[in-house]
C-alpha atoms as a PDB file:
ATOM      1  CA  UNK A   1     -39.840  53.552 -88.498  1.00  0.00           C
ATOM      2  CA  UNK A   2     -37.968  52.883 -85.261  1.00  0.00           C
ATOM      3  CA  UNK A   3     -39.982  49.837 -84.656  1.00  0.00           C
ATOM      4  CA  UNK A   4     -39.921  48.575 -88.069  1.00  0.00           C
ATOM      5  CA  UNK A   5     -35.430  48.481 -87.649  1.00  0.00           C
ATOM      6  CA  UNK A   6     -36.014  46.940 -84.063  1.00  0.00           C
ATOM      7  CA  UNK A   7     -38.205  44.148 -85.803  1.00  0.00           C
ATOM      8  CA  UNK A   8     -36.156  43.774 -88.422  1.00  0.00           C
ATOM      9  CA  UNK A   9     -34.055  40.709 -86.872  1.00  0.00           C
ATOM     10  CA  UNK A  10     -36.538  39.289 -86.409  1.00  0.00           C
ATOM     11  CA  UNK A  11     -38.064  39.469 -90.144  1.00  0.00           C
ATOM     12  CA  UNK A  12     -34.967  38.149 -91.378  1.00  0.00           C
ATOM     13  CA  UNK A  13     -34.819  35.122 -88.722  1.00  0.00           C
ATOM     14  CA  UNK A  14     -38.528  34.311 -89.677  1.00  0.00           C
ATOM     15  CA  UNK A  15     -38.531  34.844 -93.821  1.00  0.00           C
ATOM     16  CA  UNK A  16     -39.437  31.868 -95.243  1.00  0.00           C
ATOM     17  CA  UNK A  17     -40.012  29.793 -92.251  1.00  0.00           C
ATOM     18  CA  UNK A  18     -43.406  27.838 -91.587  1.00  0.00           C
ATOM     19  CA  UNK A  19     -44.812  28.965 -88.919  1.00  0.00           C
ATOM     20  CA  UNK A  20     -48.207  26.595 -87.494  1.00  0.00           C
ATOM     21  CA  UNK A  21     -50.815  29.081 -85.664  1.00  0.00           C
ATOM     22  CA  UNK A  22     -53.670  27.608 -83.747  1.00  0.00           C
ATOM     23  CA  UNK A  23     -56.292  30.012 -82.897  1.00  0.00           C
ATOM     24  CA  UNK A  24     -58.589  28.704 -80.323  1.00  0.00           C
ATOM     25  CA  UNK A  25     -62.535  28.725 -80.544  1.00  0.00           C
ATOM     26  CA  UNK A  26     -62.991  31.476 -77.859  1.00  0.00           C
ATOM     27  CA  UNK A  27     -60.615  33.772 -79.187  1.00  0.00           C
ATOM     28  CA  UNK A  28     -62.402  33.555 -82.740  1.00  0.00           C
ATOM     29  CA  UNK A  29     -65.953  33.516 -81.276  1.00  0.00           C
ATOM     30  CA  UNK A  30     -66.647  37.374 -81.559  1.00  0.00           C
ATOM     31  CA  UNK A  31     -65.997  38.956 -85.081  1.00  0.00           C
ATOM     32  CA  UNK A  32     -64.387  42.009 -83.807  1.00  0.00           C
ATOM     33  CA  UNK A  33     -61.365  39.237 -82.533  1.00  0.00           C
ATOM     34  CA  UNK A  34     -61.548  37.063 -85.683  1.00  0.00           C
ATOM     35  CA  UNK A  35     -60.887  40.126 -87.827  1.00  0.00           C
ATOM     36  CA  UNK A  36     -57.659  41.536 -85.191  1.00  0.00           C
ATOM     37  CA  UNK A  37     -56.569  37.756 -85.557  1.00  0.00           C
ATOM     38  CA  UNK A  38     -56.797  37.876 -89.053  1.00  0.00           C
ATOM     39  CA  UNK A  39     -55.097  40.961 -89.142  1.00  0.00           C
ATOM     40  CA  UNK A  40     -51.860  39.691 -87.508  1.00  0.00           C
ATOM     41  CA  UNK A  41     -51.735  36.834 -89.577  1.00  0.00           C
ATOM     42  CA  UNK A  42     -51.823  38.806 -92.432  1.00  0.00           C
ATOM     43  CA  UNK A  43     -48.825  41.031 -91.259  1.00  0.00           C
ATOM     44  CA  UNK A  44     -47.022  37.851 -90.572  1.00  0.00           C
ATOM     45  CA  UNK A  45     -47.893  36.537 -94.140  1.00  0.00           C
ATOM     46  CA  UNK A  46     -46.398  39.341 -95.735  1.00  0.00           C
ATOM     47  CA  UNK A  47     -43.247  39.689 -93.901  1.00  0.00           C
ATOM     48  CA  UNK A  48     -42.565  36.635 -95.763  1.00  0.00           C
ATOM     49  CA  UNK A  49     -43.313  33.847 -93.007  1.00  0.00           C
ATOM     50  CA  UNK A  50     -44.979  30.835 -94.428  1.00  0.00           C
ATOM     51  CA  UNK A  51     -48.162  30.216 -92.386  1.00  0.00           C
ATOM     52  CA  UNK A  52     -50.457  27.026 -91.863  1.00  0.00           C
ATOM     53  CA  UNK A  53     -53.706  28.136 -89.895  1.00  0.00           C
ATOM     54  CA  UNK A  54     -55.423  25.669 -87.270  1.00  0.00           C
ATOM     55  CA  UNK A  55     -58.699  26.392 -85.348  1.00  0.00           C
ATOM     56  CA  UNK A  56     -60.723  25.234 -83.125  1.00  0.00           C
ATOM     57  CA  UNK A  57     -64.693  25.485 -82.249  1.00  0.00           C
ATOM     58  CA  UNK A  58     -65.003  24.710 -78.871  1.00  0.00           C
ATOM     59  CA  UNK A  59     -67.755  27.297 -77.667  1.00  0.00           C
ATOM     60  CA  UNK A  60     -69.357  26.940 -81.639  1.00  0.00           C
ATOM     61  CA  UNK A  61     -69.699  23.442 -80.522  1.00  0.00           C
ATOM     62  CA  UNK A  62     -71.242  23.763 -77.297  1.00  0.00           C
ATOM     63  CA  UNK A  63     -73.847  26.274 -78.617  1.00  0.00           C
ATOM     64  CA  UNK A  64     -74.543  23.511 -81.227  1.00  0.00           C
ATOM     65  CA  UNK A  65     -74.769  20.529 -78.951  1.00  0.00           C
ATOM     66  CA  UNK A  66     -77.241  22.527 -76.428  1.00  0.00           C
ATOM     67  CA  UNK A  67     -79.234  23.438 -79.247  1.00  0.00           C
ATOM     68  CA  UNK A  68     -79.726  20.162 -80.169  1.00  0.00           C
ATOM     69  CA  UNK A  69     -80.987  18.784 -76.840  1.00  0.00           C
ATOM     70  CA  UNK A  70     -77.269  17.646 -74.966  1.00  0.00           C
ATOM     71  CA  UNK A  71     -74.647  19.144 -72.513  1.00  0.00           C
ATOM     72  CA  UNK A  72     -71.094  18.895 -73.169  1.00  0.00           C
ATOM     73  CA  UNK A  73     -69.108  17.195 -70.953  1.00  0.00           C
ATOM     74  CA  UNK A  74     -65.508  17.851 -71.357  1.00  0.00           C
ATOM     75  CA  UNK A  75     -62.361  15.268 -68.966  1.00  0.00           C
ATOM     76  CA  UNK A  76     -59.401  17.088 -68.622  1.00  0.00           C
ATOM     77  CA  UNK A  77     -59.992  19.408 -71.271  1.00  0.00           C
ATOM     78  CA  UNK A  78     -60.859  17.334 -73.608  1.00  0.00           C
ATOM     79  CA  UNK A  79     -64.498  16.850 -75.067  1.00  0.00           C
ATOM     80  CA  UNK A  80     -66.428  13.401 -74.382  1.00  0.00           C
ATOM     81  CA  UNK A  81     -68.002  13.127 -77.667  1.00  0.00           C
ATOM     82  CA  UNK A  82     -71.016  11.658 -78.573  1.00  0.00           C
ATOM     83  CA  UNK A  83     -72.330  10.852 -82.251  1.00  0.00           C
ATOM     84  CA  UNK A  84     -74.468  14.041 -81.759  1.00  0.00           C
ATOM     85  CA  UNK A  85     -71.655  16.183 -80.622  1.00  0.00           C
ATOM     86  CA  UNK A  86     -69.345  14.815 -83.125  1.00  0.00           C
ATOM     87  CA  UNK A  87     -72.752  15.778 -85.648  1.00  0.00           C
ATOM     88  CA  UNK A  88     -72.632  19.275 -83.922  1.00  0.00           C
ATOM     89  CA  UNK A  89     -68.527  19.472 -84.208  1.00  0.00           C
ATOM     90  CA  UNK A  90     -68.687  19.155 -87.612  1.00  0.00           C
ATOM     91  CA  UNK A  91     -71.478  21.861 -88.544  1.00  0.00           C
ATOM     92  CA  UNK A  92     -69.549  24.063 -85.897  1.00  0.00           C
ATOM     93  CA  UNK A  93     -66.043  23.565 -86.967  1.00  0.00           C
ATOM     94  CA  UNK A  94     -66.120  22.981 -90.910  1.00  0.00           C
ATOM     95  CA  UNK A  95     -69.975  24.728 -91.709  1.00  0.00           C
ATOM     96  CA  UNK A  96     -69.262  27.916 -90.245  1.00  0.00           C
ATOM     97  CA  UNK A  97     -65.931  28.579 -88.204  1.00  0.00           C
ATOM     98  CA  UNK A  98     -63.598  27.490 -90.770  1.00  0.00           C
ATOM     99  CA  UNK A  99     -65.812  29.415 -93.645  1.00  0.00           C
ATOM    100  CA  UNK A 100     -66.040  32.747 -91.676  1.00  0.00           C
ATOM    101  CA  UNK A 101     -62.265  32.271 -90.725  1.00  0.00           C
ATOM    102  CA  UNK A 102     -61.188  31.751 -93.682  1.00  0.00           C
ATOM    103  CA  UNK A 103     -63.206  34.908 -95.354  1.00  0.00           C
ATOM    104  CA  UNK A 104     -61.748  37.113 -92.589  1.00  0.00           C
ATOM    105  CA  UNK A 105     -58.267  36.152 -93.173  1.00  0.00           C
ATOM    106  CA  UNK A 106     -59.514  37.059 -97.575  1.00  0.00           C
ATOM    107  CA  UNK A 107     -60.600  40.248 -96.156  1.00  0.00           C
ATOM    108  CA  UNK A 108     -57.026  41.019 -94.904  1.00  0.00           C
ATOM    109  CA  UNK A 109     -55.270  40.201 -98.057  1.00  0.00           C
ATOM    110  CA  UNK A 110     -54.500  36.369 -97.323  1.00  0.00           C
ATOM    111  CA  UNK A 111     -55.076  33.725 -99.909  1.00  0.00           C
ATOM    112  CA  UNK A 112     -56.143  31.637 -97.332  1.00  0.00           C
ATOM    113  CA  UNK A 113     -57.937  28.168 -98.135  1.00  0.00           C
ATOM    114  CA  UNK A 114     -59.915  26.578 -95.984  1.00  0.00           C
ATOM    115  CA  UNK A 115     -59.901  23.136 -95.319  1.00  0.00           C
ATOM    116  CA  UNK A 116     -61.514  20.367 -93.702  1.00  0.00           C
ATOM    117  CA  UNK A 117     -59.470  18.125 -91.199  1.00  0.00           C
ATOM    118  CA  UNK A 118     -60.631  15.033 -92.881  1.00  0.00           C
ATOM    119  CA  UNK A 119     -58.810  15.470 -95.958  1.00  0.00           C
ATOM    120  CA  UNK A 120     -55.222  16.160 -94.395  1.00  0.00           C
ATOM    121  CA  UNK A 121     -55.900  14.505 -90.646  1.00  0.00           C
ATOM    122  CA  UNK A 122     -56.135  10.770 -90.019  1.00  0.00           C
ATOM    123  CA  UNK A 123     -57.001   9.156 -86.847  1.00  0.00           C
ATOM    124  CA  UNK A 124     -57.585   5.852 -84.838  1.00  0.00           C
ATOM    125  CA  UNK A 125     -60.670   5.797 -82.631  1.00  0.00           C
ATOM    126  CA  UNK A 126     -58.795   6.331 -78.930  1.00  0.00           C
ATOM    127  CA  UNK A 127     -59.728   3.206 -76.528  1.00  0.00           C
ATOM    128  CA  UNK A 128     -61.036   4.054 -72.828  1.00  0.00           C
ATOM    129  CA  UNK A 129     -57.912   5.569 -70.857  1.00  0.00           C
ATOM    130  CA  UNK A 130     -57.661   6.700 -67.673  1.00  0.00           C
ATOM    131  CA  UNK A 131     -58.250  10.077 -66.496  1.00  0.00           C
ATOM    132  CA  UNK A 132     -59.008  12.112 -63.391  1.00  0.00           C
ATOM    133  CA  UNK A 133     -62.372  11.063 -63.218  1.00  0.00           C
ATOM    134  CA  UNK A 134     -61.407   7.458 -63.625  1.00  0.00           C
ATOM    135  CA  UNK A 135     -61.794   5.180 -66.844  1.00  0.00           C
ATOM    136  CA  UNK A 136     -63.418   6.657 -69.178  1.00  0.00           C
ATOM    137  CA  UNK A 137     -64.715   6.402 -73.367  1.00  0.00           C
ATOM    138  CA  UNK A 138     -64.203   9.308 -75.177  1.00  0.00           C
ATOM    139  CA  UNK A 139     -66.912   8.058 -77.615  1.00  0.00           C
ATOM    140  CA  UNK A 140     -66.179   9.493 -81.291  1.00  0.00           C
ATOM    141  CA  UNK A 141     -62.995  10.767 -80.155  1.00  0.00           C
ATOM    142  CA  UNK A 142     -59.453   9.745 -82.637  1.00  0.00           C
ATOM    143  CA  UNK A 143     -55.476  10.281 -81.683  1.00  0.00           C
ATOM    144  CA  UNK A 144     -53.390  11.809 -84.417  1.00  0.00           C
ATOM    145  CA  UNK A 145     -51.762   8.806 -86.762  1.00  0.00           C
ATOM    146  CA  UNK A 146     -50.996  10.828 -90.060  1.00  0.00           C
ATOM    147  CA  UNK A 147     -50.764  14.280 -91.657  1.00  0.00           C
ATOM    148  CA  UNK A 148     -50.892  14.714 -95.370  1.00  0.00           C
ATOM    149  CA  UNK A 149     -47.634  16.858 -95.036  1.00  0.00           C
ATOM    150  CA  UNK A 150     -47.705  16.683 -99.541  1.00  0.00           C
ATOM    151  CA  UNK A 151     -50.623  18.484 -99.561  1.00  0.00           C
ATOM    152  CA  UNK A 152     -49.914  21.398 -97.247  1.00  0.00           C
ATOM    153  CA  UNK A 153     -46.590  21.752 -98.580  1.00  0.00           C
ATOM    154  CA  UNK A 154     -47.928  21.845-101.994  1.00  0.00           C
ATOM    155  CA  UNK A 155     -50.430  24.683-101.280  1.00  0.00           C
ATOM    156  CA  UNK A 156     -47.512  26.603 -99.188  1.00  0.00           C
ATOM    157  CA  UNK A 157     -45.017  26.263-101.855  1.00  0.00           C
ATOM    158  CA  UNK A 158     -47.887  27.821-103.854  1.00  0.00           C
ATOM    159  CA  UNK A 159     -48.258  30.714-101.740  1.00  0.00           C
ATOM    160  CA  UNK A 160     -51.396  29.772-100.109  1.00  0.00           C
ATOM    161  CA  UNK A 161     -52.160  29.797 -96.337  1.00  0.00           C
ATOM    162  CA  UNK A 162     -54.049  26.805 -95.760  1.00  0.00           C
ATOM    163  CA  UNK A 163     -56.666  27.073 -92.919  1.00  0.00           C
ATOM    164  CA  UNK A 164     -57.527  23.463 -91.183  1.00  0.00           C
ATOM    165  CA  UNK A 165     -60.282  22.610 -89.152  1.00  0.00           C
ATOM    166  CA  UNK A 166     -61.036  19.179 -86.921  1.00  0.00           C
ATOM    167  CA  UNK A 167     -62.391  16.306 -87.058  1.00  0.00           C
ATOM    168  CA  UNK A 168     -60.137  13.772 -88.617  1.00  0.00           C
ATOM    169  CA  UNK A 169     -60.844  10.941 -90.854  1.00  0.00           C
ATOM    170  CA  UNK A 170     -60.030   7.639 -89.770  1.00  0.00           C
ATOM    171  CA  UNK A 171     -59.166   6.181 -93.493  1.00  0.00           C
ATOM    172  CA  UNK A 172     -62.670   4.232 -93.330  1.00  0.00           C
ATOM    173  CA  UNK A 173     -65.070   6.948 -94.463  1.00  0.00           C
ATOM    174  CA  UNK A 174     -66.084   8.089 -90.854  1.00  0.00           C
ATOM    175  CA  UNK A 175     -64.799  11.403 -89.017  1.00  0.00           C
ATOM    176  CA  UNK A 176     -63.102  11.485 -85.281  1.00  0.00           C
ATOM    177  CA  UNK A 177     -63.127  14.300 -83.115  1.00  0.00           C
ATOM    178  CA  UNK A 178     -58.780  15.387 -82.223  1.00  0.00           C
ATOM    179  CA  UNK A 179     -57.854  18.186 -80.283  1.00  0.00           C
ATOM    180  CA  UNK A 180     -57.241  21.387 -82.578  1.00  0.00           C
ATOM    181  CA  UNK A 181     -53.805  21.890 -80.282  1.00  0.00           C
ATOM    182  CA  UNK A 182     -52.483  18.477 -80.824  1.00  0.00           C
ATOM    183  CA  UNK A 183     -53.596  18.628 -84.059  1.00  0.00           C
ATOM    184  CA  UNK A 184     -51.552  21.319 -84.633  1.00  0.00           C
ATOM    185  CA  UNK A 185     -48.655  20.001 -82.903  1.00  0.00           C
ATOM    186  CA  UNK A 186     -49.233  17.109 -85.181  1.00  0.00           C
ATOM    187  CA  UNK A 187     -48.542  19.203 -88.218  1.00  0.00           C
ATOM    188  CA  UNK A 188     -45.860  21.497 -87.093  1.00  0.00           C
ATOM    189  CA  UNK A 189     -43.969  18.030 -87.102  1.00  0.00           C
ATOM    190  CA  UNK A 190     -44.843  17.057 -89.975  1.00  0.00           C
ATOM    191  CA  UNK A 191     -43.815  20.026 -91.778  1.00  0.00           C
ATOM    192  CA  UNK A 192     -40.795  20.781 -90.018  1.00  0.00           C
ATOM    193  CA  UNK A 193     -41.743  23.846 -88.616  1.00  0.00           C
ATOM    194  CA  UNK A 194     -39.636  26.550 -87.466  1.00  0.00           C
ATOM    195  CA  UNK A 195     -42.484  27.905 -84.801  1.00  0.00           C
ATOM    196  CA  UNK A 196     -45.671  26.332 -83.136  1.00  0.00           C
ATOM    197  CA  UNK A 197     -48.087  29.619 -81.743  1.00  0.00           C
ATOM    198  CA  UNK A 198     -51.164  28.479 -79.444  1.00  0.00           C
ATOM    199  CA  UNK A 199     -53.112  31.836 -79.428  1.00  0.00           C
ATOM    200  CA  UNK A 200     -55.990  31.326 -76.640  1.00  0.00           C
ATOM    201  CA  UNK A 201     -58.192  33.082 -74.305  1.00  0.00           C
ATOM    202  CA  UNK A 202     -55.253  33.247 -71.416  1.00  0.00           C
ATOM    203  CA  UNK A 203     -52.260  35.560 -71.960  1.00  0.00           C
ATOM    204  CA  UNK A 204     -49.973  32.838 -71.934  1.00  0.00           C
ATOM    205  CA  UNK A 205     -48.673  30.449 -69.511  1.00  0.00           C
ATOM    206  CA  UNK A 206     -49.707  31.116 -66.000  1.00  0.00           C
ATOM    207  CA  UNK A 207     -47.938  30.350 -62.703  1.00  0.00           C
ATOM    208  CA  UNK A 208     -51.139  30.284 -60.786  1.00  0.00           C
ATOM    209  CA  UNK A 209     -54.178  29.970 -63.003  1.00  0.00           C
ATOM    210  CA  UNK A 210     -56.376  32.571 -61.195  1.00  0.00           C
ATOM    211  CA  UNK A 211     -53.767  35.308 -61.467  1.00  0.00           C
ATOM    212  CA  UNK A 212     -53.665  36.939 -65.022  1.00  0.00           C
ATOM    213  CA  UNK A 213     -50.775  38.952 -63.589  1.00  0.00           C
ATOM    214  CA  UNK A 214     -48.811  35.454 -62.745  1.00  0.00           C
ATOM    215  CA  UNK A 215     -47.751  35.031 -66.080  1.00  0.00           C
ATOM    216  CA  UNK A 216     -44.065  32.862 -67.131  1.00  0.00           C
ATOM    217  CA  UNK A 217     -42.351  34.995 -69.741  1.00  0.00           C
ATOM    218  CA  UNK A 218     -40.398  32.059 -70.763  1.00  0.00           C
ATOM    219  CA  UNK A 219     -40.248  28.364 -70.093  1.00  0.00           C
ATOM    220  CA  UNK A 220     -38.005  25.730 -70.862  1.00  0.00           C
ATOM    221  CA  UNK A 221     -39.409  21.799 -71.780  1.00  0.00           C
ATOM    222  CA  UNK A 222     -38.223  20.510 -67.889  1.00  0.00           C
ATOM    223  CA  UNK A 223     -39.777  23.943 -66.307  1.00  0.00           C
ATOM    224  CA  UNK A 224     -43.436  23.097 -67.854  1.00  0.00           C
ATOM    225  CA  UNK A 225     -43.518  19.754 -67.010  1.00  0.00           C
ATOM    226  CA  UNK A 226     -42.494  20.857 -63.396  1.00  0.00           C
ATOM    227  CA  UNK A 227     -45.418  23.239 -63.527  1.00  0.00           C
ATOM    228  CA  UNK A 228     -47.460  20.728 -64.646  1.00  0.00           C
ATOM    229  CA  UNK A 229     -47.027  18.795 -62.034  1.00  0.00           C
ATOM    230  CA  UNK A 230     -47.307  21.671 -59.591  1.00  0.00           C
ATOM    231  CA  UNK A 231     -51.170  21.651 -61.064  1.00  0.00           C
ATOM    232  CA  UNK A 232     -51.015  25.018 -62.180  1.00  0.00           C
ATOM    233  CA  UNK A 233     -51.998  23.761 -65.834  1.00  0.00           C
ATOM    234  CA  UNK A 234     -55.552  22.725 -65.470  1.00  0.00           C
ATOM    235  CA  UNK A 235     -58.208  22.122 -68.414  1.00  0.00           C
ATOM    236  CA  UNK A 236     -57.571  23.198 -71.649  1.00  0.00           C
ATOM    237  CA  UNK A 237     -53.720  24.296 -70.488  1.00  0.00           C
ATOM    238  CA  UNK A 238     -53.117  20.735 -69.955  1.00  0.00           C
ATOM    239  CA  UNK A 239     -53.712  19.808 -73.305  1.00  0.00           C
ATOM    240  CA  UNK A 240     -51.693  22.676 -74.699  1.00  0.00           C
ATOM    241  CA  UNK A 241     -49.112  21.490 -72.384  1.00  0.00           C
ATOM    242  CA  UNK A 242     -49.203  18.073 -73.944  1.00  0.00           C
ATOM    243  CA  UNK A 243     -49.242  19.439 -77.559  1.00  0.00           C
ATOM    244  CA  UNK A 244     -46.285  21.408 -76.598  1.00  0.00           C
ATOM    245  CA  UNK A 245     -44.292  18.494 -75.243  1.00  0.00           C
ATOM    246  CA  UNK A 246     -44.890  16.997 -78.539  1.00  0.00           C
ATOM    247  CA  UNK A 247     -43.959  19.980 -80.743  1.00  0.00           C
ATOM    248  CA  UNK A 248     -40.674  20.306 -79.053  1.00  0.00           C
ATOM    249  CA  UNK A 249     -39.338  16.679 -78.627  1.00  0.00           C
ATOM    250  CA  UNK A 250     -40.419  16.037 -82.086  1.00  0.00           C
ATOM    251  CA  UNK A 251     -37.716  18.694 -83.089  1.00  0.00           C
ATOM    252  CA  UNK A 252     -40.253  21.543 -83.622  1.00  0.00           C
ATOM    253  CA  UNK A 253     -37.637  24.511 -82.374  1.00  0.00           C
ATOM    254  CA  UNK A 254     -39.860  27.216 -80.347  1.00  0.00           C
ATOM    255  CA  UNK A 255     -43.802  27.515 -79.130  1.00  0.00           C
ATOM    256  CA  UNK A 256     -45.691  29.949 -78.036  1.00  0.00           C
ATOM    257  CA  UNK A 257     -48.761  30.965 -76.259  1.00  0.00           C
ATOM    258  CA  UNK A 258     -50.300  33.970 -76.587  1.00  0.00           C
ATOM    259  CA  UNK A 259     -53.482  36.209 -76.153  1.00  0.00           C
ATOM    260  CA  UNK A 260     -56.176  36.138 -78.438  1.00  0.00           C
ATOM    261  CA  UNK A 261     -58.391  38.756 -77.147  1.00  0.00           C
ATOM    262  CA  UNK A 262     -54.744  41.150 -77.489  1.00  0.00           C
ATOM    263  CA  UNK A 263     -55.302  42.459 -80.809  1.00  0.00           C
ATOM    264  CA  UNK A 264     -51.246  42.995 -80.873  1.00  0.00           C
ATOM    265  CA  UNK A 265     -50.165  39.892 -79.049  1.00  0.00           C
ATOM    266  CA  UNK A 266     -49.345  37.689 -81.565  1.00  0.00           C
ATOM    267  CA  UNK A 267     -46.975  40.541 -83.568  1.00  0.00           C
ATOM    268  CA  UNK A 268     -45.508  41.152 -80.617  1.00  0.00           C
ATOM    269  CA  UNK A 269     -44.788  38.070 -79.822  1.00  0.00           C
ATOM    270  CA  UNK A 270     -43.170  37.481 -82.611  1.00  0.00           C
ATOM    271  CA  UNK A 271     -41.335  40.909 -83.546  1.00  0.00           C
ATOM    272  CA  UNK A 272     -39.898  42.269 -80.223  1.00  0.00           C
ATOM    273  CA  UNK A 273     -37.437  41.420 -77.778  1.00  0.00           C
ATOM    274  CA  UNK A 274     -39.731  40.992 -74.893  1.00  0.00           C
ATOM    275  CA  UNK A 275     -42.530  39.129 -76.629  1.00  0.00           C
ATOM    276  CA  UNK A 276     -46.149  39.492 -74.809  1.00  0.00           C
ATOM    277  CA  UNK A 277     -46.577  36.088 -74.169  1.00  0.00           C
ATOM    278  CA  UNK A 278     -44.787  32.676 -73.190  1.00  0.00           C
ATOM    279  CA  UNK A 279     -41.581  31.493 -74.747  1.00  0.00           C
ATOM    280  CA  UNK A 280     -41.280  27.679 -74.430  1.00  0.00           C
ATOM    281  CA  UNK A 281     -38.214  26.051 -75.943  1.00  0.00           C
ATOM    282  CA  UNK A 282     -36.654  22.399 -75.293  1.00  0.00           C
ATOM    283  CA  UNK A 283     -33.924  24.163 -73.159  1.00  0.00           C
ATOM    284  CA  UNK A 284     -33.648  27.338 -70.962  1.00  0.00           C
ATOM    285  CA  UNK A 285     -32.849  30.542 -73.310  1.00  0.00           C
ATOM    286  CA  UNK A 286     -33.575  33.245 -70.544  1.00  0.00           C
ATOM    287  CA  UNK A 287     -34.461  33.211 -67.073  1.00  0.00           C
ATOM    288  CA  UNK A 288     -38.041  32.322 -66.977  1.00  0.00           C
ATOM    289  CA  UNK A 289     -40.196  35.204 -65.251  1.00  0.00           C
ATOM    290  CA  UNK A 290     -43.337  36.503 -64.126  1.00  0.00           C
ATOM    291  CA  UNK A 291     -44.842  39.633 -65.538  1.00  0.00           C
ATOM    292  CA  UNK A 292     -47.546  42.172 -64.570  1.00  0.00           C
ATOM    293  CA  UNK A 293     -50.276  42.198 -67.612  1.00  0.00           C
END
């Protein structure tokens, strides 16, 4: 009972809001963490939070792409993607992630829905950019141009938690491969939403990647780019930090990064004081600081 009156600011603050959650492919992989996922999004659900699910299928997608004869190569955390990976993406991602996602989230009391990215995603084919490894093609590979915000809206305001998987369409019958974070960046904006989560395999934002205990409590916009630049985001926390950036300077008013493989991280995150992961908001709210996990 005592927590329930100490979380009880919080459930007020959050009622009705729409909250975007990304769960990454890793922290979905195993059942066991796909059902204490599920769980919290269920709790979240009820409290009276309006929730749009995104996913990922990174390690579902490698297993795929080995199996059918290819490595992955991934630039900067983001996946170089070849007709039979973006074959491999889609079997991964909409075939059986977004399927067994979406029946865990049924199994919790959710009246989730899943849904491919195609039908509410639309893309343009990204043109060789520059990266740490020099020029390079992305192959089958789209950036974000549209969200069909009508859609989601209409199956919120019906009391539905839509579950969306990648790839994207590109408005010309074929499908593009976007990153599941700035994907759901994309449609935080889009929705006006009050919260962006990034649940992944780290416990948040770390000062030194190699140091689980090094994590930042909280963050403000000017502080991550700073650590950014510092190099302490590497791989898939770059893109994060990118979908982040976009979340908040498109007006998106909190984000957060949590632990997937905490099967309390996300509730806490959301329905204490001192959180369990990282806080990052357009300006400094609290002194940002490390943490022993």
């Amino acid at each position: 009972m005592t927590d329930l009156v100490k979380a009880a600011p919080h459930i007020r603050m959050h009622r009705g809001q729409i909250f975007v959650i990304k769960a990454g492919g890793g922290t979905i992989a195993r059942t066991a963490s796909m059902r204490a996922f599920a769980r919290q999004v269920a709790v979240v659900q009820a409290l009276g939070s309006r929730i749009v699910v995104v996913h990922g299928g990174g390690p579902q997608t490698d297993a795929l792409q080995r199996l059918f004869g290819e490595e992955p190569r991934m630039v900067d955390g983001r996946r170089v993607t070849s007709p039979l990976a973006l074959r491999a993406l889609r079997l991964a991602t909409g075939g059986e992630v977004n399927s067994d996602l979406t029946a865990a989230l049924i199994a919790e009391g959710v009246p989730a829905l899943g849904l491919g990215g195609g039908g509410v995603l639309t893309a343009d084919r990204r043109p060789p950019v520059v990266t740490s490894e020099g020029m390079v093609d992305y192959g089958e590979v789209g950036d974000l141009k549209g969200v069909d915000a009508a859609a989601l809206n209409a199956l919120l305001d019906a009391g539905r938690v839509p579950v969306v998987s990648p790839p994207a369409g590109d408005s010309r019958g074929n499908f593009l491969n976007v990153n599941a974070d700035l994907a759901a960046a994309q449609i935080a904006l889009a929705l006006g939403a009050a919260k962006l989560v990034l649940v992944t395999g780290a416990p948040g934002v770390l000062r030194d990647p190699k140091d689980m205990g090094s994590l930042v409590s909280a963050l403000s916009l000017p502080a991550l780019v700073e650590l950014e630049k510092s190099g302490a985001l590497q791989g898939g926390m770059k893109v994060k930090a990118a979908a982040i950036k976009k979340a908040l300077e498109g007006g998106v008013g909190r984000v957060h990064v949590v632990s997937g493989s905490d099967p309390e991280a996300l509730l806490n995150e959301l329905y204490t004081n001192h959180g369990a992961g990282t806080l990052v908001t357009r300006e400094p709210e609290r002194a940002p600081q490390a943490v022993t996990v």
